[in-house]
Protein backbone atom coordinates (compact mmCIF):
# COMPACT_ATOMS: atom_id res chain seq x y z
CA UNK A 1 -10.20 46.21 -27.35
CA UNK A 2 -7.99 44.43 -25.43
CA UNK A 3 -7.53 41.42 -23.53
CA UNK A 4 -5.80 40.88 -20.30
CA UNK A 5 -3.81 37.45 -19.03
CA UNK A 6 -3.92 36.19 -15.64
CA UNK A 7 0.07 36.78 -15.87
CA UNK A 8 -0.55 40.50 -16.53
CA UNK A 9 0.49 39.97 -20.28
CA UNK A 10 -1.78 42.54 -22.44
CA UNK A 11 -1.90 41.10 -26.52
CA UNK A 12 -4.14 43.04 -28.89
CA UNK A 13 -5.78 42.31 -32.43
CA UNK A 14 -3.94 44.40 -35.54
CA UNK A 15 -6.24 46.85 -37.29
CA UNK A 16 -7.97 50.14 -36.20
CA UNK A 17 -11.71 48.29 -34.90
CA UNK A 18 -10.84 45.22 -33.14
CA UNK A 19 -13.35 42.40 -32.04
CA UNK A 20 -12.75 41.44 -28.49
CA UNK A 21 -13.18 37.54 -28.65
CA UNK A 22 -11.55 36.71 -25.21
CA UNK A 23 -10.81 32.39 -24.49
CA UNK A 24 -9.56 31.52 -21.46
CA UNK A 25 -8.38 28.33 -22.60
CA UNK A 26 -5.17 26.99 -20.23
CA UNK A 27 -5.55 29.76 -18.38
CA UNK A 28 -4.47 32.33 -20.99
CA UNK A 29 -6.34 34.91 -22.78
CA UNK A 30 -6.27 36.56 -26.48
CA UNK A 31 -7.42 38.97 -28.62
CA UNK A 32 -10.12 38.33 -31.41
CA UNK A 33 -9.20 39.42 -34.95
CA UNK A 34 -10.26 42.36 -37.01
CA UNK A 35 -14.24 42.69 -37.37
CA UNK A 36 -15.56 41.59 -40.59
CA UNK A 37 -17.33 44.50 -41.50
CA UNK A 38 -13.82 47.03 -41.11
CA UNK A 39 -13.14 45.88 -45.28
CA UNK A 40 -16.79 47.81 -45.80
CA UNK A 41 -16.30 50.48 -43.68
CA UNK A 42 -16.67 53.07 -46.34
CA UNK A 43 -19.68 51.34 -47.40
CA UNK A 44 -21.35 51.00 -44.54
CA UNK A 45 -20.64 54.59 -43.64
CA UNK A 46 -22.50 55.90 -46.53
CA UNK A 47 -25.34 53.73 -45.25
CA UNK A 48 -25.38 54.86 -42.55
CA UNK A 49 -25.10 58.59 -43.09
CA UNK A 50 -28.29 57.85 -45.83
CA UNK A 51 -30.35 56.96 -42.41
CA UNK A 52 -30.22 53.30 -43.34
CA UNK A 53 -30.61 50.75 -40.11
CA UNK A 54 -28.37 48.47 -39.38
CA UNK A 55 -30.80 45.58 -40.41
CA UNK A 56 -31.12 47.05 -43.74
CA UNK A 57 -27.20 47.55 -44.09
CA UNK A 58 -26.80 43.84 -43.28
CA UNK A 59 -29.01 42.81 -45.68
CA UNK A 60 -27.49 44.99 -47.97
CA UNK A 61 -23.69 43.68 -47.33
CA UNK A 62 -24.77 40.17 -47.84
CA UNK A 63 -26.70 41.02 -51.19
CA UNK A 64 -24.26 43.66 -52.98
CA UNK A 65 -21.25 43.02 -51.53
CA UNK A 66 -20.52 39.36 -50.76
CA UNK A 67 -20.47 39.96 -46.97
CA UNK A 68 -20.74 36.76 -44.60
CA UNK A 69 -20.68 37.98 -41.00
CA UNK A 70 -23.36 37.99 -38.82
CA UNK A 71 -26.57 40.56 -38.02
CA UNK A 72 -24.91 41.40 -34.63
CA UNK A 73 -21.66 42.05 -36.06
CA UNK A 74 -23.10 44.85 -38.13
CA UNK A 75 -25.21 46.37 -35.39
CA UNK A 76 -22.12 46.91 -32.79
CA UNK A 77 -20.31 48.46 -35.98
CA UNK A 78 -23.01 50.66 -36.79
CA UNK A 79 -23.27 51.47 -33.31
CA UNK A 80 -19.97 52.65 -32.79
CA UNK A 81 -19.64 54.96 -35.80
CA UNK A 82 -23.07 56.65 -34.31
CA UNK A 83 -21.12 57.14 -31.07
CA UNK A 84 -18.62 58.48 -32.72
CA UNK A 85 -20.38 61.13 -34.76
CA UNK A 86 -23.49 61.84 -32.43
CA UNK A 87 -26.31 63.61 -34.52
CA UNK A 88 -26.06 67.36 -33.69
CA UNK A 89 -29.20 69.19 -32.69
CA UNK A 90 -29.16 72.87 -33.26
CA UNK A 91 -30.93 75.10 -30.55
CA UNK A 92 -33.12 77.73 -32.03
CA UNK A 93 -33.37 81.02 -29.99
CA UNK A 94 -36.88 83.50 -30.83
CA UNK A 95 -37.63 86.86 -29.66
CA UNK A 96 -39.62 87.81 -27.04
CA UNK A 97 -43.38 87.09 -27.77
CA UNK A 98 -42.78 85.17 -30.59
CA UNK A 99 -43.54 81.48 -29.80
CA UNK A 100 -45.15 79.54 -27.72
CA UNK A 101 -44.49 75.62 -27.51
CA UNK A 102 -47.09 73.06 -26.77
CA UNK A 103 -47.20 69.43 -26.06
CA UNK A 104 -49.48 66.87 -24.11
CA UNK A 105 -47.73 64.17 -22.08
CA UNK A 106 -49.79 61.73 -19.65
CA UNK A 107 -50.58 62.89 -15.71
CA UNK A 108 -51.51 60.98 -12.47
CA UNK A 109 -54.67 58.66 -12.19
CA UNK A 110 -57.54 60.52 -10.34
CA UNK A 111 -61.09 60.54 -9.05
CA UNK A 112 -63.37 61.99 -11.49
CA UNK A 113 -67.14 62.76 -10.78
CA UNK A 114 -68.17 59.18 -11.53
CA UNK A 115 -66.36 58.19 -8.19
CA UNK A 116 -63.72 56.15 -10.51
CA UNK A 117 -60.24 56.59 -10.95
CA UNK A 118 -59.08 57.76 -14.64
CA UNK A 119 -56.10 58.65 -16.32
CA UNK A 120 -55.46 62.23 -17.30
CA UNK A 121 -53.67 64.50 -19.46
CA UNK A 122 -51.29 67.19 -19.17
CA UNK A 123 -51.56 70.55 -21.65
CA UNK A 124 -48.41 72.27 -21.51
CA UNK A 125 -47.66 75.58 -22.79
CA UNK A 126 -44.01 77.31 -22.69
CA UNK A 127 -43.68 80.49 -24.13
CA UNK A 128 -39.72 80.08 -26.02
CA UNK A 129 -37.92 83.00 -24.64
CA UNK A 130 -38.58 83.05 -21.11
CA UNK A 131 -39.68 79.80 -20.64
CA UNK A 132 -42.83 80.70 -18.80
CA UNK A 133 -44.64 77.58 -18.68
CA UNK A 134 -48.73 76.49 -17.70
CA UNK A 135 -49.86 73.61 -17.29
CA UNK A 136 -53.22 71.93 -16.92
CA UNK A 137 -54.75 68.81 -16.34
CA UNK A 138 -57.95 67.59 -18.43
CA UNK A 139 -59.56 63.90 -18.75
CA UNK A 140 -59.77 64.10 -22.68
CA UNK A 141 -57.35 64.71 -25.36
CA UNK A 142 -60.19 66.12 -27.95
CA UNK A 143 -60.45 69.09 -29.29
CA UNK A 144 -62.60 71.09 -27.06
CA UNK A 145 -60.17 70.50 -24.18
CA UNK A 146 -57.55 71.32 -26.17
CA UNK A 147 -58.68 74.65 -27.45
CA UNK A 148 -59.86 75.46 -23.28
CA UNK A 149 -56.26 74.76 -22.33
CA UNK A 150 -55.16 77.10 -24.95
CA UNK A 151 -57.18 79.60 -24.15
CA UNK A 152 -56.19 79.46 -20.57
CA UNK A 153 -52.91 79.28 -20.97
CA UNK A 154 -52.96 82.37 -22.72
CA UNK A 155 -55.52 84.16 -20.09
CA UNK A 156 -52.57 83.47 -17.49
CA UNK A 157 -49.63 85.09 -20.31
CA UNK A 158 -51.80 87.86 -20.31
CA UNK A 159 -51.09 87.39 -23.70
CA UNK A 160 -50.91 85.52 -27.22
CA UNK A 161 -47.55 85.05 -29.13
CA UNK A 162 -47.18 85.08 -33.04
CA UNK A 163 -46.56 81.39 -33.41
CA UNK A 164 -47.92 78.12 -32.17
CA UNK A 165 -45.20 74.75 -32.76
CA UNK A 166 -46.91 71.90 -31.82
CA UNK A 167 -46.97 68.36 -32.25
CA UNK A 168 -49.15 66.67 -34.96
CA UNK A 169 -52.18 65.61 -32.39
CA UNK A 170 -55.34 65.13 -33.97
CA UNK A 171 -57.25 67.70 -31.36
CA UNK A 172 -55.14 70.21 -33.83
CA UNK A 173 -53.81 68.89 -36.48
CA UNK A 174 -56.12 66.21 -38.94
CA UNK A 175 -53.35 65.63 -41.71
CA UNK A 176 -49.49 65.69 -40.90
CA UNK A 177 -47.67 67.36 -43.63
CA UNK A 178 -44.38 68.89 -43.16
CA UNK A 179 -44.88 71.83 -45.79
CA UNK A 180 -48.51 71.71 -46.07
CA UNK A 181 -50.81 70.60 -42.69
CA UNK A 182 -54.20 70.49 -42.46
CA UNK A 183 -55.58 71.61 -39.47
CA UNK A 184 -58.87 71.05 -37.60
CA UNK A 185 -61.07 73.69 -38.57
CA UNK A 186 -61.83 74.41 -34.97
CA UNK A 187 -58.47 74.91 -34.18
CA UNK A 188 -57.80 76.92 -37.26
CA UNK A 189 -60.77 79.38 -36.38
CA UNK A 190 -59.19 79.47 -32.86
CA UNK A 191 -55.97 80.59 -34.33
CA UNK A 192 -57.78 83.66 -36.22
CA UNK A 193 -59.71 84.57 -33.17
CA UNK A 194 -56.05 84.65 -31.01
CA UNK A 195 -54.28 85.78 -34.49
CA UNK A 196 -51.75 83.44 -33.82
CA UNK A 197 -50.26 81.01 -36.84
CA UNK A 198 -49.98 77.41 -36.23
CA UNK A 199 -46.89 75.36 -36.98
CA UNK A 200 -46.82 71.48 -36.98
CA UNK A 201 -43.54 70.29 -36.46
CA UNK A 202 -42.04 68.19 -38.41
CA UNK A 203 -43.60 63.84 -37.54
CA UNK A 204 -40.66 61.77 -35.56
CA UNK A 205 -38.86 65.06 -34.65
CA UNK A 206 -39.05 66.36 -31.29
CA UNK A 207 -36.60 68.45 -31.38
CA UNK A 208 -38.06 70.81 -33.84
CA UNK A 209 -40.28 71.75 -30.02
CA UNK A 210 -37.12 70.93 -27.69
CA UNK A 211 -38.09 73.58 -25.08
CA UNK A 212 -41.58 72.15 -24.35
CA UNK A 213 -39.85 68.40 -24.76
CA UNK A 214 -37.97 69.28 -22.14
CA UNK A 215 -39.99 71.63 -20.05
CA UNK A 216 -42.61 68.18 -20.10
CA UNK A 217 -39.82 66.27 -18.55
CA UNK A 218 -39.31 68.98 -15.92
CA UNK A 219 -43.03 68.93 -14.68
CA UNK A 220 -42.92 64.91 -14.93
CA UNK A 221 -40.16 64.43 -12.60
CA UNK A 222 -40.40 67.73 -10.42
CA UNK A 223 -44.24 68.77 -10.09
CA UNK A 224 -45.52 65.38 -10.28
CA UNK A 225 -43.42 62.21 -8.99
CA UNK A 226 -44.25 60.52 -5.83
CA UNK A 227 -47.80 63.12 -5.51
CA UNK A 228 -51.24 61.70 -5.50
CA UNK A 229 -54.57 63.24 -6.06
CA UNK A 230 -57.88 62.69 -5.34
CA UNK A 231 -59.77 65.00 -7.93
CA UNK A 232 -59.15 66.86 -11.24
CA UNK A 233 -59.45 70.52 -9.27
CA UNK A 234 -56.73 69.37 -6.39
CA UNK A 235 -54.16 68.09 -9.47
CA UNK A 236 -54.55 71.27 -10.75
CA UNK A 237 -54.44 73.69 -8.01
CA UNK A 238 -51.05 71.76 -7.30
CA UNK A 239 -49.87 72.58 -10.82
CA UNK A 240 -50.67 76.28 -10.54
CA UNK A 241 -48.54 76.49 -7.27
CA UNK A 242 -45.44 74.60 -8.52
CA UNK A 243 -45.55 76.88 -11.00
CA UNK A 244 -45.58 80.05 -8.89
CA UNK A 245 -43.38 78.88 -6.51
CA UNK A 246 -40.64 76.30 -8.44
CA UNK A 247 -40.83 76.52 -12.08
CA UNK A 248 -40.92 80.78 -11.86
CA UNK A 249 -38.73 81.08 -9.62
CA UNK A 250 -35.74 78.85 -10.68
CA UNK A 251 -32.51 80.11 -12.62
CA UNK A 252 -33.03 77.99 -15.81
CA UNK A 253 -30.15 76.37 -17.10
CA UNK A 254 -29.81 77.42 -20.77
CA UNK A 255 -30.37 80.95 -20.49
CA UNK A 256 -28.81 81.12 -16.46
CA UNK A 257 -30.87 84.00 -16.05
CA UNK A 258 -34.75 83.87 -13.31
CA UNK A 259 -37.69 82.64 -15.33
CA UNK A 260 -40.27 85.39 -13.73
CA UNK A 261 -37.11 88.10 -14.64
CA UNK A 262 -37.01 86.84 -18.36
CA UNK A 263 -41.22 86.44 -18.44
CA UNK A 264 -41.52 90.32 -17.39
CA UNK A 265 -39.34 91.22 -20.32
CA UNK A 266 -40.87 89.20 -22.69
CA UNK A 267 -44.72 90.27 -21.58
CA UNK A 268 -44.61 93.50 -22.68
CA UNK A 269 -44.13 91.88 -26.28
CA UNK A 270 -47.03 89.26 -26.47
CA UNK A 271 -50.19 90.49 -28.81
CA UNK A 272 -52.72 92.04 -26.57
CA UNK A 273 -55.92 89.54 -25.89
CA UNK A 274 -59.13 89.68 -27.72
CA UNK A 275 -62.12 91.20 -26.21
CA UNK A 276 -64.39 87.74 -26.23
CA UNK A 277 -63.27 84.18 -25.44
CA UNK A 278 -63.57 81.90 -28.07
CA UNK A 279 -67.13 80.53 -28.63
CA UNK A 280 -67.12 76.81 -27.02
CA UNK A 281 -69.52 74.11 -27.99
CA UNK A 282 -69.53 70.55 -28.71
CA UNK A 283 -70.42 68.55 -31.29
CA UNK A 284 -72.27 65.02 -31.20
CA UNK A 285 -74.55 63.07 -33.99
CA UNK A 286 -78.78 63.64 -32.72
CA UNK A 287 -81.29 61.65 -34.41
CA UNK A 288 -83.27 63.45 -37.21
CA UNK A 289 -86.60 62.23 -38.30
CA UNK A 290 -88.09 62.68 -41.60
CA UNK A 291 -90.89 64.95 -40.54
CA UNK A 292 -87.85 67.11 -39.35
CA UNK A 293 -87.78 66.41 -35.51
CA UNK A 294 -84.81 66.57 -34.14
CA UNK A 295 -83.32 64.04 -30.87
CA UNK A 296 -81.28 66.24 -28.38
């Protein structure tokens, strides 16, 4: 850091991480001295690599190691090693027909059949090696809109892939488990009928479905900002034509190569459908009497 005079003079604090304390006292300005946390630098690097926060470091300085500086001083420290070493995210490439990504994220208010406005949903599907994407709007995040999304998603692929990575939503997924999930029947059977294995990614990691993350983003800021609509049908029918005529049609930016180009290559590889959709019903508690009549 350093600290400039109204003369021009330029002083600096000694040491490798300075802490720019400037006075302007008499008109002149100084540096600050060393932080206090640069003696338990090698400490608070271990911390930090372990995944600590810097809260927890803190209190950890002032228990274990005798250290009297404040809250703040250990969060800019902490923040500046993080900038300095950035996490690195690996990108995972798959083979044509062998994943598709999928992740909800929240749409435009509309009009449903009530004559009210409501909030919906977005379904988005992105197969991984083209980056073909659908996307479709429903009012419910349950699991009998999630399984119709599915299902036409994979009508428009003209095909299913081998593997499902999605998100630990409870329309799929009932228990969160990174080696060991367990799924909503429903959406289990619908994985049998498409033969298609489900994989929950890992809770609090995104990244482990980047392409969708980002293809969500995408639809957010391109399909959808500053567009209203008035029903379900008309959000939708707008979602099918940005699709056809933007998101197909552009030159993505990771693989540099026509979306609709990379989609034809990778349809030939997708499992062929199954003859019958799968069966749809819902379920909902009905009164049962003790002579056995039933309430529907």
């Amino acid at each position: 850091s350093k600290c400039t005079t109204h003369e021009g003079e330029v002083t600096t604090g000694s040491g490798a991480v300075v802490e720019a304390k400037c006075t302007s006292g008499g008109g002149k300005v100084t540096a600050g001295s060393r932080s206090l946390c640069a003696p338990h630098s090698g400490v608070i690097e271990g911390m930090v690599g372990e995944g600590l926060t810097a809260q927890r470091i803190w209190q950890d300085l002032r228990n274990g190691h005798g250290f009297e500086g404040s809250y703040e001083a250990v969060k800019r420290f902490v923040n500046r090693l993080k900038a300095r070493e950035p996490q690195r995210v690996w990108r995972v490439e798959v083979r044509p027909g062998e994943e598709i990504q999928v992740d909800f994220m929240q749409g435009p208010m509309v009009v449903g059949a009530d004559g009210k406005r409501h909030r919906t949903s977005i379904l988005r599907l992105v197969l991984s090696y083209s980056r073909k994407g659908y996307s479709e709007a429903v009012f419910r995040q349950d699991t009998e809109s999630f399984l119709r999304v599915l299902e036409n998603g994979q009508r428009h692929f003209g095909g299913s892939a081998l593997l499902f990575s999605l998100d630990n939503l409870k329309a799929g997924v009932i228990k969160a488990d990174w080696t060991d999930p367990e799924l909503n029947p429903k959406f289990e059977a619908f994985c049998r009928h498409y033969g298609i294995t489900a994989m929950p990614c890992r809770p609090y990691h995104p990244q482990h479905k980047g392409k969708v993350e980002r293809s969500v983003h995408f639809v957010r800021e391109n399909a959808l900002r500053g567009h209203q609509f008035e029903s379900l049908a008309a959000l939708n029918e707008h979602l099918r034509h940005w699709e056809a005529t933007v998101a197909d049609t552009r030159i993505h930016g990771t693989t540099r190569r026509q979306v609709a180009a990379m989609f034809e290559e990778e349809k030939a590889h997708l499992q062929a459908l199954p003859a019958s959709l799968f069966p749809a019903y819902q379920e909902a508690r009905r009164m049962v009497h003790q002579d056995g009549f039933v309430e529907v």
